[in-house]
Protein backbone atom coordinates (compact mmCIF):
# COMPACT_ATOMS: atom_id res chain seq x y z
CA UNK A 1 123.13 -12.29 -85.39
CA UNK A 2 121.27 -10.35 -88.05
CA UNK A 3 117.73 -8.79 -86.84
CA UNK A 4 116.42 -8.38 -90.04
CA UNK A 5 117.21 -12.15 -90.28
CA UNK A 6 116.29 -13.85 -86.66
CA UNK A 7 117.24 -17.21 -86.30
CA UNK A 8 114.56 -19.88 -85.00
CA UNK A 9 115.86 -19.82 -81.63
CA UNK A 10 115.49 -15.87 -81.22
CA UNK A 11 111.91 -16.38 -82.66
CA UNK A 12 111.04 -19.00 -80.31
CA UNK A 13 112.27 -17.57 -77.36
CA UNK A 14 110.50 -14.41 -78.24
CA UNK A 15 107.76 -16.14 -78.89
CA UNK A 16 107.74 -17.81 -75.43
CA UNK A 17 108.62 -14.58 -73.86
CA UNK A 18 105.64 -13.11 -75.48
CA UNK A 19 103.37 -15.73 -74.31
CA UNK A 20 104.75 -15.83 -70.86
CA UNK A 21 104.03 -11.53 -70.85
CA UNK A 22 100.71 -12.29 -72.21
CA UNK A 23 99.89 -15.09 -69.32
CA UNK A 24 101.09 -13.05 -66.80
CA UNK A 25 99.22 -9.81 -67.98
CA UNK A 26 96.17 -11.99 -68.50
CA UNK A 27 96.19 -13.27 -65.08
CA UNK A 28 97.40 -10.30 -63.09
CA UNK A 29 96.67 -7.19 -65.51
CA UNK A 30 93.62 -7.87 -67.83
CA UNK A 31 91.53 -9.11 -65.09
CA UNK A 32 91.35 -6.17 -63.43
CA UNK A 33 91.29 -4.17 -66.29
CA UNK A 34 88.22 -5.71 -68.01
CA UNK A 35 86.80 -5.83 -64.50
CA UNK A 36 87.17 -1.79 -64.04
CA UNK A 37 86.12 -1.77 -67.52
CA UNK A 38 83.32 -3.87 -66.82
CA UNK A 39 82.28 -2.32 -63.70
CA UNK A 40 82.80 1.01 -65.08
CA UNK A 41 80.14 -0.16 -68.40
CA UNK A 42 77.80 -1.37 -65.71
CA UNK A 43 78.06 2.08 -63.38
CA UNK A 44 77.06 3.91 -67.11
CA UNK A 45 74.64 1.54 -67.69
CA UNK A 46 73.15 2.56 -64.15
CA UNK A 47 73.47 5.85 -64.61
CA UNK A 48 71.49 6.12 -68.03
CA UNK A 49 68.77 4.07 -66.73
CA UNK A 50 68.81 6.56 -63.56
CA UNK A 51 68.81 9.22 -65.47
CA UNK A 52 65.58 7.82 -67.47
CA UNK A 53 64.48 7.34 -64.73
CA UNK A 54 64.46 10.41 -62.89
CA UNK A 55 63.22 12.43 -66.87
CA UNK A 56 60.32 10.26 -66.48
CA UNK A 57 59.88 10.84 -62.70
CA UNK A 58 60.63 14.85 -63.77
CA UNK A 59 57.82 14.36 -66.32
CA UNK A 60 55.32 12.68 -63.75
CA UNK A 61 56.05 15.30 -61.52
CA UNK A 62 55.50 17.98 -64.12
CA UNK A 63 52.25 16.85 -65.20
CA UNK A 64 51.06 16.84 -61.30
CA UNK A 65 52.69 20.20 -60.74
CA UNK A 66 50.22 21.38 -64.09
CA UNK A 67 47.04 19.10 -62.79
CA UNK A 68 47.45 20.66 -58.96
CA UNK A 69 47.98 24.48 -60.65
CA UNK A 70 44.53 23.53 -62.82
CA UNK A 71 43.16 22.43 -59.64
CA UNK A 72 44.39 25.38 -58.01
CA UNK A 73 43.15 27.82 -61.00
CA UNK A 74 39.60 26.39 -60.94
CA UNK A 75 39.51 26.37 -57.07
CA UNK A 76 40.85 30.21 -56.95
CA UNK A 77 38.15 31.04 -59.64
CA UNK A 78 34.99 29.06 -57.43
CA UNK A 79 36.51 31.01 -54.59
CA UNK A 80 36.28 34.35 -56.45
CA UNK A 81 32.77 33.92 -58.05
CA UNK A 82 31.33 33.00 -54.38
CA UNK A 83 33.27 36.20 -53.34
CA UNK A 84 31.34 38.05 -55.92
CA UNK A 85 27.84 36.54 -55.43
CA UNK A 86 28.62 37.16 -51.71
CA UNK A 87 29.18 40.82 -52.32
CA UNK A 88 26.65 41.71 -54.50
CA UNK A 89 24.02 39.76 -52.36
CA UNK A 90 25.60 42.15 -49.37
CA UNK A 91 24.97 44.80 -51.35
CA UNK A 92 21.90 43.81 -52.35
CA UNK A 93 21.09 43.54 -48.93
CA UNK A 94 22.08 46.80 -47.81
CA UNK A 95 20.68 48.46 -50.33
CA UNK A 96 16.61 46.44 -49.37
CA UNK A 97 17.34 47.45 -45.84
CA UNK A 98 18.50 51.01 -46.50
CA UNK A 99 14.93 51.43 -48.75
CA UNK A 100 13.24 49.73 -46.09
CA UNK A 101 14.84 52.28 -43.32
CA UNK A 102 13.98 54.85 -45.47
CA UNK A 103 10.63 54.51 -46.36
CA UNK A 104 10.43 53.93 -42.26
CA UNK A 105 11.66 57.17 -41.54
CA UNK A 106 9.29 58.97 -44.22
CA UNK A 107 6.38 57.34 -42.81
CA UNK A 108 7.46 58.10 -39.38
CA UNK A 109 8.11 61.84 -41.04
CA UNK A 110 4.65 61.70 -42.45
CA UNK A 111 2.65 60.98 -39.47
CA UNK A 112 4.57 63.24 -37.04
CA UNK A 113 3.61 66.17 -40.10
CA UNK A 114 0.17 64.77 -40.27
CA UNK A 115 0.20 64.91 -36.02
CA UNK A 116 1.93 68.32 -35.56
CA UNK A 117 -0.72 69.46 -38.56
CA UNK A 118 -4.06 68.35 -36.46
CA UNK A 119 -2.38 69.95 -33.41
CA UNK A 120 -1.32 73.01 -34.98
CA UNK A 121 -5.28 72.76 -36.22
CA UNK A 122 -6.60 72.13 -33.05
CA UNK A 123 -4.57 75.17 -31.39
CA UNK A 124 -5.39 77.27 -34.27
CA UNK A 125 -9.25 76.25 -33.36
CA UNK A 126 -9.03 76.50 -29.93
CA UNK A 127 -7.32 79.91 -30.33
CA UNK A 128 -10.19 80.72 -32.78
CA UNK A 129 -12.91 79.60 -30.39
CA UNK A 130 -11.25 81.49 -27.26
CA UNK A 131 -11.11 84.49 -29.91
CA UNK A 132 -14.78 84.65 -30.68
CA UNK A 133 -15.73 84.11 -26.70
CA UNK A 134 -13.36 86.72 -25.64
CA UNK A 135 -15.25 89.16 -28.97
CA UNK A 136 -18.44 87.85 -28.21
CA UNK A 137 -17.79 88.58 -24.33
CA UNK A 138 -17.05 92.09 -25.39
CA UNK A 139 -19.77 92.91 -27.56
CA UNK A 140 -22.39 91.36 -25.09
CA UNK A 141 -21.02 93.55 -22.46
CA UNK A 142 -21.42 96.30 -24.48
CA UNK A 143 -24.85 95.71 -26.05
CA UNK A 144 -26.09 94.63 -22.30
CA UNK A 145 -24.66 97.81 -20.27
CA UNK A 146 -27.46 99.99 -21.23
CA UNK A 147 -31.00 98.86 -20.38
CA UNK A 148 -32.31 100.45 -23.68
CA UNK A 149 -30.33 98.01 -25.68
CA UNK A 150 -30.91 94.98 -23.83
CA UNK A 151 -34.49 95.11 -24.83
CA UNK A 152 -34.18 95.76 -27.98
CA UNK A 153 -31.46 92.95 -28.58
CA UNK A 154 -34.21 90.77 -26.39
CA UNK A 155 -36.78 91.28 -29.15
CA UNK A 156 -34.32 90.94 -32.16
CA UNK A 157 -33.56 87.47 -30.74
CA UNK A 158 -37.35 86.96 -30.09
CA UNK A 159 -37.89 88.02 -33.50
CA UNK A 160 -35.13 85.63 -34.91
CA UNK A 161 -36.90 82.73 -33.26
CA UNK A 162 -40.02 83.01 -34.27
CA UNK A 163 -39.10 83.47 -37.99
CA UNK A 164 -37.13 79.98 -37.69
């Protein structure tokens, strides 16, 4: 038997052998294969979509995470400019009632000055007064201890009256 020459029957029966091989492959091999293969196309095929699935869920979620940081930014910012209206309006506050206390306290200053002043006036006039009794007490006593000048001081004030 020659190889490079096979006979019909060595043809055929490789033929049949062949076929036989392929049938049993087919039923008990390829099956399984192409169902791997199959199941293995579909579990990519799941994946991929998953996976565009979970960039656009990624994206959704990144546009939220910039909207609630916006809302966040703007809300921080309200939050600060009431903080500073708050303060200066404190501070305007503090500043009416210290001018009020203070211009208070001066008036109270001024009319305790202006009360101790008409005291210290009064004194100084009462003081005066008792001054010019206790003088004139002195000088009357010693114009009226001698008879001599009480008469003449009599007609001095006689004479004072009747030119008035």
């Amino acid at each position: 038997m020659d190889l490079v020459n096979p006979g019909f029957g060595l043809v055929f029966w490789t033929a049949i052998t062949f076929l036989i091989l392929l049938g049993i492959l087919r039923k008990f091999a390829w099956k399984p294969i192409l169902g791997a293969v199959s199941e293995r196309e579909e579990s990519i095929k799941n994946a991929l979509q998953s996976a565009e699935d979970a960039k656009k869920d990624m994206q959704n979620l990144q546009a939220d995470n910039e909207r609630i940081l916006k809302e966040a930014r703007a809300e921080r910012d309200a939050m600060l400019k009431e903080a500073r209206e708050l303060k200066e309006g404190i501070i305007s506050e503090a500043k009416e009632q210290a001018k009020s206390e203070g211009d208070k306290m001066i008036k109270q200053a001024q009319a305790t000055i202006e009360s101790e002043k008409k005291a210290a006036v009064a004194d100084i006039k009462k003081q005066v007064a008792n001054l010019s009794i206790d003088i004139a007490e002195k000088v009357i006593k010693e114009e009226l201890s001698d008879k001599k000048k009480q008469e003449k001081l009599v007609q001095d004030m006689l004479g004072d009256i009747e030119l008035n």
